[in-house]
Every structure is written in structure tokens, then in C-alpha cells.
Protein backbone atom coordinates (compact mmCIF):
# COMPACT_ATOMS: atom_id res chain seq x y z
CA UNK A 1 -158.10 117.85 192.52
CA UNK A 2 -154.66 119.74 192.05
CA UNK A 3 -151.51 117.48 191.01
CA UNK A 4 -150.14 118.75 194.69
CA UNK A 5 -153.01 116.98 196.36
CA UNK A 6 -152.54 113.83 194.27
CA UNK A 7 -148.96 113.43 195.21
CA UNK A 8 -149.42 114.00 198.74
CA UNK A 9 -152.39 111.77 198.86
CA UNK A 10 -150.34 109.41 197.09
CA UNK A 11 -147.08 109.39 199.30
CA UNK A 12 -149.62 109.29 202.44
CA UNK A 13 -151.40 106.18 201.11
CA UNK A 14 -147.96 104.08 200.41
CA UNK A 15 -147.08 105.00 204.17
CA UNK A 16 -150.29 103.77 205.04
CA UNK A 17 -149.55 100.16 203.31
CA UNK A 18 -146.37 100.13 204.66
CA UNK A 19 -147.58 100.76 208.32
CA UNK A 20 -150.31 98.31 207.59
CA UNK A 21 -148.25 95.82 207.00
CA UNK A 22 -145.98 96.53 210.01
CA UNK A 23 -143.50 98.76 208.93
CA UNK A 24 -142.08 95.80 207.19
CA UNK A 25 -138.48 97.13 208.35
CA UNK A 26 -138.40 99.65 205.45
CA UNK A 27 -139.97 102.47 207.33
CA UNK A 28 -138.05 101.85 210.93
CA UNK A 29 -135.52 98.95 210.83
CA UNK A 30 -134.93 97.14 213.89
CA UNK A 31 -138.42 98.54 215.41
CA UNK A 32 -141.04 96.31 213.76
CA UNK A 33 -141.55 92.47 213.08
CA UNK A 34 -140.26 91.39 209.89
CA UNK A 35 -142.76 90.91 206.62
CA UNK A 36 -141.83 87.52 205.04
CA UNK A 37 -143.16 86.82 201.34
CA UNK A 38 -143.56 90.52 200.82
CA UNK A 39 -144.45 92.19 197.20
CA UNK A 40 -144.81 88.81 195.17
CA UNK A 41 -144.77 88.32 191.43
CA UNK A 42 -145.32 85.47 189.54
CA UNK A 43 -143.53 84.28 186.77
CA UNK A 44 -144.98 84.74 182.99
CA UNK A 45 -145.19 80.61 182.76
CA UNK A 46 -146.42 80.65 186.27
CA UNK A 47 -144.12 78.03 187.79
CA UNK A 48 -142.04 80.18 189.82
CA UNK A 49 -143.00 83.22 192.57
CA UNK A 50 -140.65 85.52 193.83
CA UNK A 51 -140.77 87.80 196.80
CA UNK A 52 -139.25 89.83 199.30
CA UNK A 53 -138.28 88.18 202.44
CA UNK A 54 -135.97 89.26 205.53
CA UNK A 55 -132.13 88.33 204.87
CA UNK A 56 -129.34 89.24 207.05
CA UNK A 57 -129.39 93.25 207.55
CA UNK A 58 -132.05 93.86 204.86
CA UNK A 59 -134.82 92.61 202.62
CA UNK A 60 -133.88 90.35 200.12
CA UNK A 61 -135.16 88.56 196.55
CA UNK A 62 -136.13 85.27 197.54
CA UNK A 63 -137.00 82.16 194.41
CA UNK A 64 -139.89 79.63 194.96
CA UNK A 65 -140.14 76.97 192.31
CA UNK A 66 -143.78 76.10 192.71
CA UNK A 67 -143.57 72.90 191.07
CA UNK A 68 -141.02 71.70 193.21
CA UNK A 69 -141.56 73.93 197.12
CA UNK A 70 -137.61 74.48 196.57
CA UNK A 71 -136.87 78.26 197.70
CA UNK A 72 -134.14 80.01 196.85
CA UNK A 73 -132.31 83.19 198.09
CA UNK A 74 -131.33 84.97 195.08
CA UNK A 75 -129.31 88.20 196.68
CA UNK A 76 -127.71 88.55 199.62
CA UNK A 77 -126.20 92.55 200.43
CA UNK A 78 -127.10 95.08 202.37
CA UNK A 79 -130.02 97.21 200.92
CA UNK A 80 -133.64 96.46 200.52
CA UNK A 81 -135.23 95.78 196.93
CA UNK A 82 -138.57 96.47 196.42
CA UNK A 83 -141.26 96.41 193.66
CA UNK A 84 -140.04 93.26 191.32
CA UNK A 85 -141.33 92.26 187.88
CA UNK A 86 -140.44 89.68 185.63
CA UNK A 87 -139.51 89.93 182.23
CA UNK A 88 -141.95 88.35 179.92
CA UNK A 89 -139.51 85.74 178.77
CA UNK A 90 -139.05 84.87 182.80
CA UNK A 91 -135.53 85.02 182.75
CA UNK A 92 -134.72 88.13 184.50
CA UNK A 93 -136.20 90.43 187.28
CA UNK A 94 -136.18 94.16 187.39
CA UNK A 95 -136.39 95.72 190.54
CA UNK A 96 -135.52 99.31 192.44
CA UNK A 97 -133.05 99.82 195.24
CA UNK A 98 -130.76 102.17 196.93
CA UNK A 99 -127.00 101.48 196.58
CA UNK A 100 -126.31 104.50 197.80
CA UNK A 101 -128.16 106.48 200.71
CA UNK A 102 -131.18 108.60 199.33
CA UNK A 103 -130.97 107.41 195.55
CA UNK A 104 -133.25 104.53 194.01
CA UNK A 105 -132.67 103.11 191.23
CA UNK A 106 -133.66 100.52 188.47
CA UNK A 107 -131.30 96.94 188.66
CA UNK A 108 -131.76 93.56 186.99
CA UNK A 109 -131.52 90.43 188.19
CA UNK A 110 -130.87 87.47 185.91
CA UNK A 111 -132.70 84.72 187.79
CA UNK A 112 -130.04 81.74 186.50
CA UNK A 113 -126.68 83.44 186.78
CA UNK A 114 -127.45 86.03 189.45
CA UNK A 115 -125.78 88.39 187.62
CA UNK A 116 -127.32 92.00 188.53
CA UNK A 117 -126.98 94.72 186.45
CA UNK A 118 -127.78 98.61 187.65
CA UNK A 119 -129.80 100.05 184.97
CA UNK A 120 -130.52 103.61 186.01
CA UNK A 121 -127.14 105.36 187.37
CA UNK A 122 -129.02 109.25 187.84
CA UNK A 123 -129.08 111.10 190.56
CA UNK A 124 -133.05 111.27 190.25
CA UNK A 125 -135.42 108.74 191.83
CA UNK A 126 -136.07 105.83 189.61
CA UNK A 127 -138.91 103.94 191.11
CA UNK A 128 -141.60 101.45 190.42
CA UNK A 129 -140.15 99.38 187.81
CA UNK A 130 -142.71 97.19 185.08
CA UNK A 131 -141.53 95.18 182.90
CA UNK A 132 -143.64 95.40 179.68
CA UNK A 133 -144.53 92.97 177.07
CA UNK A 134 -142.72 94.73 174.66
CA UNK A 135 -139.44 93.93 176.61
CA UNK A 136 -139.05 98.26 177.92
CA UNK A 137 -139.20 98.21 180.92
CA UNK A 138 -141.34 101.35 182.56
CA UNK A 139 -140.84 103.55 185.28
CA UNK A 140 -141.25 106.58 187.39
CA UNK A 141 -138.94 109.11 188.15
CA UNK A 142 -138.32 112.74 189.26
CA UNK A 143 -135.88 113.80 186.30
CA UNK A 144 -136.31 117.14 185.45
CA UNK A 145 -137.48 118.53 188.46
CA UNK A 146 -141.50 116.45 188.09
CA UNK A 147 -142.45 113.08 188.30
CA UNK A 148 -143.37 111.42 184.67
CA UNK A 149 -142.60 107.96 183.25
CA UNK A 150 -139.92 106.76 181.56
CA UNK A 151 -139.39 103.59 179.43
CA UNK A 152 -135.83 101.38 178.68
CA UNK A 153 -134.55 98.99 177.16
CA UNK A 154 -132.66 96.47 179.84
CA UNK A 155 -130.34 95.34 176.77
CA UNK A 156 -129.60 99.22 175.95
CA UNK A 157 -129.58 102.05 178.93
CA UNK A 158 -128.81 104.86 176.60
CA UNK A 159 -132.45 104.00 175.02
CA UNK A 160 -134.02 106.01 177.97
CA UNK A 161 -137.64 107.64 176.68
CA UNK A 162 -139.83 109.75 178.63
CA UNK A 163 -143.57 108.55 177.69
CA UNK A 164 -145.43 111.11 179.75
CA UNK A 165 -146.12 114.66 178.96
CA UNK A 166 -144.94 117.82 181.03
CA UNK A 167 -147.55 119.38 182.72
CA UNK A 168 -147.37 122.65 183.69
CA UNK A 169 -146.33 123.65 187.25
CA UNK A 170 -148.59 124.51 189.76
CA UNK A 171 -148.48 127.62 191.92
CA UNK A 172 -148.60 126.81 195.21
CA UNK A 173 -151.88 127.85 196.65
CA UNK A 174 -152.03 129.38 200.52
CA UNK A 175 -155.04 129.69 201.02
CA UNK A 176 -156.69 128.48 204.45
């Protein structure tokens, strides 16, 4: 199957979740119910969950202490964050978001202060962040004109690696 293919099969099977699950607001605010505990990701120790849940105008980073049923609203602006993974000492939680209109990006969220930091400042996309055991956190984007993966250190954004190889590009094929 061609690298073409696999993209488009890929981008058509994410729209697919998100209709699934209602749109969940991303896709066509204002026209479908809200998604409440949406993407969840447990802590490394397992005591605490967060999620995505519906805030004022967008979807927000929501705290559950599971010892204790407390929840806890831990942004509060007017984008949507998506895709959120601890890091493995549980202090802090990297997610992507768009400040600005059309351009995702990598931020961290430390869980005590609230303090977030915007990791990735390029025009690219900068999706899909995972927070490794290592403490780099990995990531997709479209740098250099392809999709590959890319690893940083939270503590030190000029550390920026690509892990991936280039592949070669693909002609695009027309026939019927």
C-alpha cells in the first residue's frame, strides 16, 4: 500500500472516531452533544486520571484524584487540548493545541502550579504528543514538507531530534 493511501486512510479513520463519538465539538462546535471524560490517561502511580471534558467555549484538562473522587479543572481558555500524556514522574502533562487558528502545537502542563509552557513554537503541525520513559517527549509533525517523528526534551526545546527517516516522495499516481 502506497504512503498516500496510508495517510488518507489514516486521516479518514480519526474522522471516523471523532464522528463516532459525536463530533465531540472538535469537528462542528455548537452542532453536536458534548463528550465528557474524553481521551483519558492515567497517571504513572495510578492515583490520578485526567481527561478532556467540556469547559466554557472549549474542551478543557480536567484532574480526578481517584483516591479521593475530588475533580479538578486544570485550564480554563479558549482552545481545545487534545491527546494528553503524563510524564513518568506524574508531575506534568504534555498535550497539543492550537493557540493560534490552523497551527498545533506541543504545551505542558505542570499539574501542581498550572503553569503551562508552549513547547513547539513552528509553523508546522506538532501533533500527538508521548511522553517517554526516558523523559523526551515524542511527536509527529509535518516539518520539512512530510510527516516523521520528532523527540524533545520538555526541560530544553532547542534539543529537537527527528527519529524517523526520510522516505522518498511519491509520484502521484492517476491512474483510474
Amino acid at each position: 500500500m502506497k504512503k498516500g493511501t496510508i495517510a488518507v486512510l489514516a486521516v479518514f479513520a480519526l474522522a471516523a472516531v471523532f464522528l463516532g463519538l459525536g463530533g465531540c465539538g472538535f469537528l462542528f462546535p455548537g452542532k453536536q452533544e458534548p463528550v465528557h471524560f474524553y481521551m483519558p490517561a492515567l497517571s504513572p502511580d495510578g492515583t490520578k486520571l485526567v481527561y478532556l471534558d467540556q469547559g466554557k467555549d472549549s474542551y478543557e484538562i480536567f484532574l480526578l484524584d481517584l483516591t479521593t473522587g475530588e475533580e479538578k479543572q486544570l485550564t480554563d481558555n479558549s482552545y481545545n487540548e487534545m491527546y494528553l500524556s503524563w510524564s513518568p514522574d506524574g508531575k506534568r502533562i504534555a498535550y497539543m493545541a492550537a493557540q493560534e487558528k490552523n497551527n498545533l502545537d506541543i504545551f505542558i502542563l505542570d499539574v501542581e502550579t498550572g503553569e503551562i509552557t508552549r513547547l513547539t513554537t513552528h509553523s508546522a503541525t506538532d501533533v500527538n504528543p508521548n511522553w517517554s520513559a526516558s523523559g523526551k517527549i515524542v511527536f509527529n509533525s509535518d516539518r520539512d514538507d512530510e510527516w516523521a517523528i520528532y523527540a524533545i526534551d520538555p526541560d530544553n526545546p532547542d534539543s529537537l531530534e527527528r527519529l524517523s527517516p526520510s522516505r522518498p516522495k511519491e509520484e502521484s499516481d492517476n491512474k483510474q
